[in-house]
C-alpha atoms as a PDB file:
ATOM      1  CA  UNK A   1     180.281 124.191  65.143  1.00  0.00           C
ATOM      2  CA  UNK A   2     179.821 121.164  66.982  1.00  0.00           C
ATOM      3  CA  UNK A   3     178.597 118.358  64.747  1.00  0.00           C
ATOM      4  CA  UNK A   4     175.357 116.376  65.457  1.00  0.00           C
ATOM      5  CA  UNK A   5     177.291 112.995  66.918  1.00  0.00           C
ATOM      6  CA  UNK A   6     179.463 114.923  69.553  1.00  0.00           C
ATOM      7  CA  UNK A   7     176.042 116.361  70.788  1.00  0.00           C
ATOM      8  CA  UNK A   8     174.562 113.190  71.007  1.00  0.00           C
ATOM      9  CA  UNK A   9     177.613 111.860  73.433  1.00  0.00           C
ATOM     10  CA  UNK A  10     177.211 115.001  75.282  1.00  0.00           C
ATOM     11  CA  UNK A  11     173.917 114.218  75.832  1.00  0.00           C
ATOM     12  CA  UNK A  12     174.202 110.707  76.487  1.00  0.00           C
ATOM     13  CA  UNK A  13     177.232 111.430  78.908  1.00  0.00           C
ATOM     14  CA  UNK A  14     175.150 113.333  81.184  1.00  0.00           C
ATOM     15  CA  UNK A  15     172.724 110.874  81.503  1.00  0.00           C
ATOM     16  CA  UNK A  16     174.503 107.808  81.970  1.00  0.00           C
ATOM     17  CA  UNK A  17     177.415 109.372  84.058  1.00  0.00           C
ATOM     18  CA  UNK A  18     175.387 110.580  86.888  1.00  0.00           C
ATOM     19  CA  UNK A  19     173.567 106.937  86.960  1.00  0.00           C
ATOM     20  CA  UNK A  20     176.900 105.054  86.780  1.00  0.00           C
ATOM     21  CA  UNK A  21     178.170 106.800  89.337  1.00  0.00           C
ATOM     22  CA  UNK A  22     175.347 106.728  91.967  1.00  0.00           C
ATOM     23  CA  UNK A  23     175.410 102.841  91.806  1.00  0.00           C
ATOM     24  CA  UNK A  24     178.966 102.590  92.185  1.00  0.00           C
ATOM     25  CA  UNK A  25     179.127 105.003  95.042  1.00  0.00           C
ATOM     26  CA  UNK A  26     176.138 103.460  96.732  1.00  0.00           C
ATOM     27  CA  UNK A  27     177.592  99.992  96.452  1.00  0.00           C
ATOM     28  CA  UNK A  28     176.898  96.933  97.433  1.00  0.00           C
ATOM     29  CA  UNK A  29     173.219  95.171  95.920  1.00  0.00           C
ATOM     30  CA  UNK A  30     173.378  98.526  94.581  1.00  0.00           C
ATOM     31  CA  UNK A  31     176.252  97.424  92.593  1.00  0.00           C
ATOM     32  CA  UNK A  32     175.434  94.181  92.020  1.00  0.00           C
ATOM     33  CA  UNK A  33     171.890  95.296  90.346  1.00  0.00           C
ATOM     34  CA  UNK A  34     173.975  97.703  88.299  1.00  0.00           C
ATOM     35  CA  UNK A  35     176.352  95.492  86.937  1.00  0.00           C
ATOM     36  CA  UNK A  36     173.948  92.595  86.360  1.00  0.00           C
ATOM     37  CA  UNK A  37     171.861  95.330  83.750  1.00  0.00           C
ATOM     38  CA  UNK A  38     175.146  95.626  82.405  1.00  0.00           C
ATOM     39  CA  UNK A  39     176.043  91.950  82.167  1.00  0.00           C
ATOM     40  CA  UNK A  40     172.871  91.117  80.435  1.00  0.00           C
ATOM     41  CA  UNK A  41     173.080  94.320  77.907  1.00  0.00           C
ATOM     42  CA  UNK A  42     176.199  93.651  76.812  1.00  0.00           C
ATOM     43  CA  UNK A  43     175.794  89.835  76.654  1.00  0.00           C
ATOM     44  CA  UNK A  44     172.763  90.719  74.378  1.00  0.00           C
ATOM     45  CA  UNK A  45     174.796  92.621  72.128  1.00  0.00           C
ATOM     46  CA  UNK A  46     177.852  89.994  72.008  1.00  0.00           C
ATOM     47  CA  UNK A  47     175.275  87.987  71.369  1.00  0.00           C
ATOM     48  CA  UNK A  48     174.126  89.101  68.666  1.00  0.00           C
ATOM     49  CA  UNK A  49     177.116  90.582  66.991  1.00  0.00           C
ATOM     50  CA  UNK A  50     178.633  87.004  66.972  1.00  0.00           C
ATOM     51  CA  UNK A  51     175.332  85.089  65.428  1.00  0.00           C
ATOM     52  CA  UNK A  52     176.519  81.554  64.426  1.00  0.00           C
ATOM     53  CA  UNK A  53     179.535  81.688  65.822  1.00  0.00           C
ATOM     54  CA  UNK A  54     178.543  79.257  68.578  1.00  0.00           C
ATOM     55  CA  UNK A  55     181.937  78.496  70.847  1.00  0.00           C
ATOM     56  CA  UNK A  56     183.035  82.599  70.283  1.00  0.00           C
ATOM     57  CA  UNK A  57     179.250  83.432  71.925  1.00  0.00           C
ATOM     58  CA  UNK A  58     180.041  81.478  74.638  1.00  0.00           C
ATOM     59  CA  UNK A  59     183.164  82.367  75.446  1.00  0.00           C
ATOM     60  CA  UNK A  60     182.262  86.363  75.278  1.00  0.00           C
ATOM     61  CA  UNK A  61     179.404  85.881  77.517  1.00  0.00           C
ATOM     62  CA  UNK A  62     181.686  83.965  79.980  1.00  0.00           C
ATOM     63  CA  UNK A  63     184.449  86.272  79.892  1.00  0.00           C
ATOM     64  CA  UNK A  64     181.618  89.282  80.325  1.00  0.00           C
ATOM     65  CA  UNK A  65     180.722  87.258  83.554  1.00  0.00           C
ATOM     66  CA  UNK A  66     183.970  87.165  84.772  1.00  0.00           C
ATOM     67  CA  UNK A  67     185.106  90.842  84.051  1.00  0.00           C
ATOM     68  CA  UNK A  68     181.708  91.946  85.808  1.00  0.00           C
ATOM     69  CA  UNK A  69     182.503  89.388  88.991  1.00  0.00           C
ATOM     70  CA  UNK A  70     185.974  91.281  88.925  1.00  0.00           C
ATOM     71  CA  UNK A  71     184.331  95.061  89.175  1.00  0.00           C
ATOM     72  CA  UNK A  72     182.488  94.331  91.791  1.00  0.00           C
ATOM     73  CA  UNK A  73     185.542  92.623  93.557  1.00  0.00           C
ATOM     74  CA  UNK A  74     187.967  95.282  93.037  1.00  0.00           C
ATOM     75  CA  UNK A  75     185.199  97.783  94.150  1.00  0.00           C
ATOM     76  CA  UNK A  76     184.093  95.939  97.586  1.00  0.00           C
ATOM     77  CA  UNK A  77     187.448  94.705  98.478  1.00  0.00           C
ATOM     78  CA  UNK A  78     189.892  96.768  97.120  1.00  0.00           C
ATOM     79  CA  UNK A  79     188.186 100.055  97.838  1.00  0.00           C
ATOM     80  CA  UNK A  80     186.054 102.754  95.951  1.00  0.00           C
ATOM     81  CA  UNK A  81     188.793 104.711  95.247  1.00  0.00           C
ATOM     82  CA  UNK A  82     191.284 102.210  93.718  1.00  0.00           C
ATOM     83  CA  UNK A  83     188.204 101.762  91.443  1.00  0.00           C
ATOM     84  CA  UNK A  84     187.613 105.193  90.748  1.00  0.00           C
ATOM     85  CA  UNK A  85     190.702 105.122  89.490  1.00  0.00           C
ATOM     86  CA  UNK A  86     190.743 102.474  87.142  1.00  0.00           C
ATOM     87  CA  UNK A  87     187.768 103.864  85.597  1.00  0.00           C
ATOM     88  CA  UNK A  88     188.983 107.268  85.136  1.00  0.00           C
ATOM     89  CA  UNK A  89     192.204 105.735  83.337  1.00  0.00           C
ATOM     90  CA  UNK A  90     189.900 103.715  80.913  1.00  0.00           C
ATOM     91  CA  UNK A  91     187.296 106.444  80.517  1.00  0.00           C
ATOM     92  CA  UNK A  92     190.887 109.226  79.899  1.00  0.00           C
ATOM     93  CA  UNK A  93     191.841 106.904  77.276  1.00  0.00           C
ATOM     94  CA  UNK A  94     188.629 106.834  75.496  1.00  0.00           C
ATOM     95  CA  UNK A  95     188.515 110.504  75.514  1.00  0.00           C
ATOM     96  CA  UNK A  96     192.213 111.675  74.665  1.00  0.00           C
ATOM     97  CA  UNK A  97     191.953 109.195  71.737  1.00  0.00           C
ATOM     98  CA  UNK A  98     188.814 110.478  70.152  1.00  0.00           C
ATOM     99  CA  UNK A  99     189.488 114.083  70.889  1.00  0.00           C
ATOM    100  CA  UNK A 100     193.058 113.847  69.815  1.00  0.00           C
ATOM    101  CA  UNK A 101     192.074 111.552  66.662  1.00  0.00           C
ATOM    102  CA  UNK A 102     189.561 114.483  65.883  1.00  0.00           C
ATOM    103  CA  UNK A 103     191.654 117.657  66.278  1.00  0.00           C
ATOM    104  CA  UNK A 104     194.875 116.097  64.649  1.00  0.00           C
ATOM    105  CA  UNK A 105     193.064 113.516  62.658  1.00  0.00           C
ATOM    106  CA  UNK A 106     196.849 112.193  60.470  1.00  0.00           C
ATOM    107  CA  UNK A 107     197.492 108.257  59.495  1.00  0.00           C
ATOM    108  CA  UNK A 108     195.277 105.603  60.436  1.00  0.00           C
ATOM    109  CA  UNK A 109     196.150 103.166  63.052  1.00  0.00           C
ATOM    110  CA  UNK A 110     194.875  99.652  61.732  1.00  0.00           C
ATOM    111  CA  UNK A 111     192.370  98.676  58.675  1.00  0.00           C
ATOM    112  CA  UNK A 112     190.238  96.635  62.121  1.00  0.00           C
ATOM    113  CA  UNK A 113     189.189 100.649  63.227  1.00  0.00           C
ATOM    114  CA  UNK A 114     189.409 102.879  60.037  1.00  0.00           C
ATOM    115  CA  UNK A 115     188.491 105.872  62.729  1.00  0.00           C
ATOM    116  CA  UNK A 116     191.774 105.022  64.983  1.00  0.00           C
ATOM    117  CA  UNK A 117     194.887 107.277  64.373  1.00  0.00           C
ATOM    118  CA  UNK A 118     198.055 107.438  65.785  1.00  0.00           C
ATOM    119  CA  UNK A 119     197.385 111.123  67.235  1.00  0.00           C
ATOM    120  CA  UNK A 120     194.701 109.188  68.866  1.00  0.00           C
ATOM    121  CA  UNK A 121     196.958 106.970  70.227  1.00  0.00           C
ATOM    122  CA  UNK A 122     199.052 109.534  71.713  1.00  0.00           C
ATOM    123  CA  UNK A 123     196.367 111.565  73.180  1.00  0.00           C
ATOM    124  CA  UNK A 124     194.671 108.429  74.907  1.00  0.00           C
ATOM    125  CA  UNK A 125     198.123 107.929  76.265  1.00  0.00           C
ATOM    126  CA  UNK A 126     198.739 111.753  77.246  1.00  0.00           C
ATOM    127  CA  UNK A 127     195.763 112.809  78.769  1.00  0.00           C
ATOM    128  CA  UNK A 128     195.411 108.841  80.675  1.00  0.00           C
ATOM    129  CA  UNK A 129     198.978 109.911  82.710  1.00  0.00           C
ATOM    130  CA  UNK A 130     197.402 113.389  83.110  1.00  0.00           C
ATOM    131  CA  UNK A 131     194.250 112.486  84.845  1.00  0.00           C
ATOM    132  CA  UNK A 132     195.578 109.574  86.864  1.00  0.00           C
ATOM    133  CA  UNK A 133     197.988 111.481  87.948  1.00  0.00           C
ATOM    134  CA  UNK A 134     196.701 114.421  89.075  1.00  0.00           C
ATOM    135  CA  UNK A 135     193.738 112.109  90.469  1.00  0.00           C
ATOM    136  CA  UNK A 136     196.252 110.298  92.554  1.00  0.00           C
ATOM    137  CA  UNK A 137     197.842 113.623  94.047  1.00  0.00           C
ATOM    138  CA  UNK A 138     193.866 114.363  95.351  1.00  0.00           C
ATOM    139  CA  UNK A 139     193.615 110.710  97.401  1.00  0.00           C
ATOM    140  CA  UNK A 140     195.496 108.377  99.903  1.00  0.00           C
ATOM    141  CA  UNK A 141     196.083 105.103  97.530  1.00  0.00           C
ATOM    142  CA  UNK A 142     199.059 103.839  98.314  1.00  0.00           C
ATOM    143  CA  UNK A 143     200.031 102.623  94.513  1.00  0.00           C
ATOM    144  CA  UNK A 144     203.705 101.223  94.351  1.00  0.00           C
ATOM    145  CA  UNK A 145     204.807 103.270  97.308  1.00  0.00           C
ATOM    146  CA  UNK A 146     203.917 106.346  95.680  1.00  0.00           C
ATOM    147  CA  UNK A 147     207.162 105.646  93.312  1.00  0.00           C
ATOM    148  CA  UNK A 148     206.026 108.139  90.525  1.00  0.00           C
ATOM    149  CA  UNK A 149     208.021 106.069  87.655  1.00  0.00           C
ATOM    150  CA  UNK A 150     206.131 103.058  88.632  1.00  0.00           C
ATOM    151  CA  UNK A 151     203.083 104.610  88.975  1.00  0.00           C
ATOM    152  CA  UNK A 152     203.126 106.282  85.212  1.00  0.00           C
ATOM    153  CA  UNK A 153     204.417 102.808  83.700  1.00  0.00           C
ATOM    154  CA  UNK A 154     201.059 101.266  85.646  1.00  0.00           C
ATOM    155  CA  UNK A 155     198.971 104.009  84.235  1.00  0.00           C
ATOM    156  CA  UNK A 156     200.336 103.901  80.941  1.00  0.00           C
ATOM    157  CA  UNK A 157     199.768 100.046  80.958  1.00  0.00           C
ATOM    158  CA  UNK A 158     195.886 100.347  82.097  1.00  0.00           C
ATOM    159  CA  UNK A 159     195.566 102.451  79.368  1.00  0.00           C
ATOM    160  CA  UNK A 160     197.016 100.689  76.585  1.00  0.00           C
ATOM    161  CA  UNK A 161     194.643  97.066  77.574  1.00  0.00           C
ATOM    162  CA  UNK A 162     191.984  99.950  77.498  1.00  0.00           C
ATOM    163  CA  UNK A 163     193.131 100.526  73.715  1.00  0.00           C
ATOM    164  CA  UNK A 164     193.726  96.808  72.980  1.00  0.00           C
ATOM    165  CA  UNK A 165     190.317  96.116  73.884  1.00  0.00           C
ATOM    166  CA  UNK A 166     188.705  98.531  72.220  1.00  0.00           C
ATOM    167  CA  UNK A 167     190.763  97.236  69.368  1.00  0.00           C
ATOM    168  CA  UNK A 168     189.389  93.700  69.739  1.00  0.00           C
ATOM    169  CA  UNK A 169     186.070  94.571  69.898  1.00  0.00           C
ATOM    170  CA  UNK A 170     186.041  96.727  66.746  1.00  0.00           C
ATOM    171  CA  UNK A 171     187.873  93.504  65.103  1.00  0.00           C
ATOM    172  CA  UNK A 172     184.534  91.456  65.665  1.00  0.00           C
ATOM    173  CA  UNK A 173     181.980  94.685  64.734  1.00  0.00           C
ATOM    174  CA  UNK A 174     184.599  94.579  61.541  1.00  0.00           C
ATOM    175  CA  UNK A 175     183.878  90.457  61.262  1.00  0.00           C
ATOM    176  CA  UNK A 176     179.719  91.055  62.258  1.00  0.00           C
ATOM    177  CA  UNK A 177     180.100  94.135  59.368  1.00  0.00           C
ATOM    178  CA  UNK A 178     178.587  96.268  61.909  1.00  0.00           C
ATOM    179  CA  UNK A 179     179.597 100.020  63.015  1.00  0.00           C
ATOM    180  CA  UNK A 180     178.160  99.596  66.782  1.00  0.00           C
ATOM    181  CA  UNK A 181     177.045  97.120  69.264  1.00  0.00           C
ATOM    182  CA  UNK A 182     173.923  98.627  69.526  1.00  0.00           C
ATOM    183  CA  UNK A 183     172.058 101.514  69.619  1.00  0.00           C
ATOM    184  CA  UNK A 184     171.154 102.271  73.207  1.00  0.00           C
ATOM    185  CA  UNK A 185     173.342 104.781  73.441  1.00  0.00           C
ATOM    186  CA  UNK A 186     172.998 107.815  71.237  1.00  0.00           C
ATOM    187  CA  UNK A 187     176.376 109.474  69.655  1.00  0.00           C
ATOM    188  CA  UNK A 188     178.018 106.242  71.428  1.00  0.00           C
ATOM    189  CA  UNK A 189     176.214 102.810  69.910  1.00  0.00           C
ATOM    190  CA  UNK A 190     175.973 100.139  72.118  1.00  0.00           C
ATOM    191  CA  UNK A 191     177.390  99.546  75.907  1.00  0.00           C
ATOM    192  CA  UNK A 192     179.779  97.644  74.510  1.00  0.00           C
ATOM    193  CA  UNK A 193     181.126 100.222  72.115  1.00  0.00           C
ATOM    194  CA  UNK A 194     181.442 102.312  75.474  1.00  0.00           C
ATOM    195  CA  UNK A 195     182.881 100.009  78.253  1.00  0.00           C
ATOM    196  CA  UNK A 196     184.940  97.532  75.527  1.00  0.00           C
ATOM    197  CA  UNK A 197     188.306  98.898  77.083  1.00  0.00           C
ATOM    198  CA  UNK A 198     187.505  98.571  80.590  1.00  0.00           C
ATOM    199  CA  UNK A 199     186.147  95.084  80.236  1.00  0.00           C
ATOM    200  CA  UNK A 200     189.316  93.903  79.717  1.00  0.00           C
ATOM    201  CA  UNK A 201     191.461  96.367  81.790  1.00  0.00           C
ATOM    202  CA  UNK A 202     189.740  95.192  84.875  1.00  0.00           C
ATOM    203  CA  UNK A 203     189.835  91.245  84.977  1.00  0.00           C
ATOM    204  CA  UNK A 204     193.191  92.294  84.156  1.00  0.00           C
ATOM    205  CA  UNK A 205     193.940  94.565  87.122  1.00  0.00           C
ATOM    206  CA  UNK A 206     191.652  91.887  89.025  1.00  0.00           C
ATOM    207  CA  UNK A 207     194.355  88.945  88.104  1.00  0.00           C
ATOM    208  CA  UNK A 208     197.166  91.047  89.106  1.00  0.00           C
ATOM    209  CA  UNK A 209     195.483  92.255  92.401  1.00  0.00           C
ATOM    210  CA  UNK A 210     195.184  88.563  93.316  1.00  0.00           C
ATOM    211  CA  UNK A 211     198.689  87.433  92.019  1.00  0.00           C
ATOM    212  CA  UNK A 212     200.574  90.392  94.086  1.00  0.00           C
ATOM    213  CA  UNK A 213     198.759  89.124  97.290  1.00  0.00           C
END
């Protein structure tokens, strides 16, 4: 029996997936109109999970800026598909962690997510190589001259900044005593409860991008 919140991210899913990814296949002002909604969302919601906290506001709705500027880089100049990519790793992640967390449930990760486990852990890990992988054997990126050892270790690195962010933001829903973001986003919370891994896996990937030019 499926219970009422996995229906509501089924739901949700099929809305928001088909959206996401007619902007970011369209491109361009496209893009740009996307990611500003996104921007001001999830500045909204940093916003207002950090209240007082003056300098922390800030510096969230700065780094949001930034991480947005770097999507839309790594989509117009490094190519759709290299994005694609990155996405799927982060979105993997999310999934093999929540569906491994739920089937094999076992000891909690950390007291700053009481829902994390370790069998989450693992499957975000797992099914992150999986899907990357088997994306990669489907395109014509030319990722560490296709040197499969490098390739996992990259993977498996995107997806543990994916879990390290998701990680931070639950430590300030923890500090606002809040269980989501928001609410936009039925069966998920808020965007930021959605996209917290990959809004620090792409700057990230962004900085490195630069740096190995």
């Amino acid at each position: 029996m499926i219970d009422k919140e996995i229906k509501q991210r089924i739901l949700s899913s099929l809305i928001l997936i088909p959206v996401a990814i007619f902007f970011i296949f369209k491109g361009t002002v496209f893009f740009i109109f996307f990611l500003s909604l996104l921007f001001f969302a999830t500045s909204y919601e940093w916003s207002k999970m950090c209240k007082t906290e003056n300098f922390i506001k800030f510096f969230g709705i700065i780094f949001l800026l930034f991480s947005f500027y770097s999507c839309y880089y790594l989509r117009e100049n490094i190519g759709l598909i290299f994005f694609l990519f990155i996405i799927l790793i982060c979105v993997s992640t999310d999934i093999g962690g929540y569906v491994f967390g739920k089937t094999f449930k076992g000891p909690k990760l950390t007291k700053i997510s009481p829902h994390k486990t370790y069998a989450g852990v693992v499957g975000s890990f797992l099914l992150s190589l999986a899907m990357g992988l088997f994306f990669l054997q489907f395109t014509n990126i030319d990722l560490f001259k296709n040197d499969n050892i490098k390739i996992s270790i990259g993977i498996l690195f995107i997806s543990l900044i994916s879990q390290l962010g998701d990680l931070i933001i639950s430590f300030f829903k923890r500090k606002a005593k809040l269980k989501n973001t928001g609410n936009i986003l039925p069966g998920h919370g808020g965007l930021l409860d959605r996209i917290d891994g990959m809004i620090f896996v792409i700057p990230i990937v962004f900085i490195l991008m630069i740096f190995i030019k």
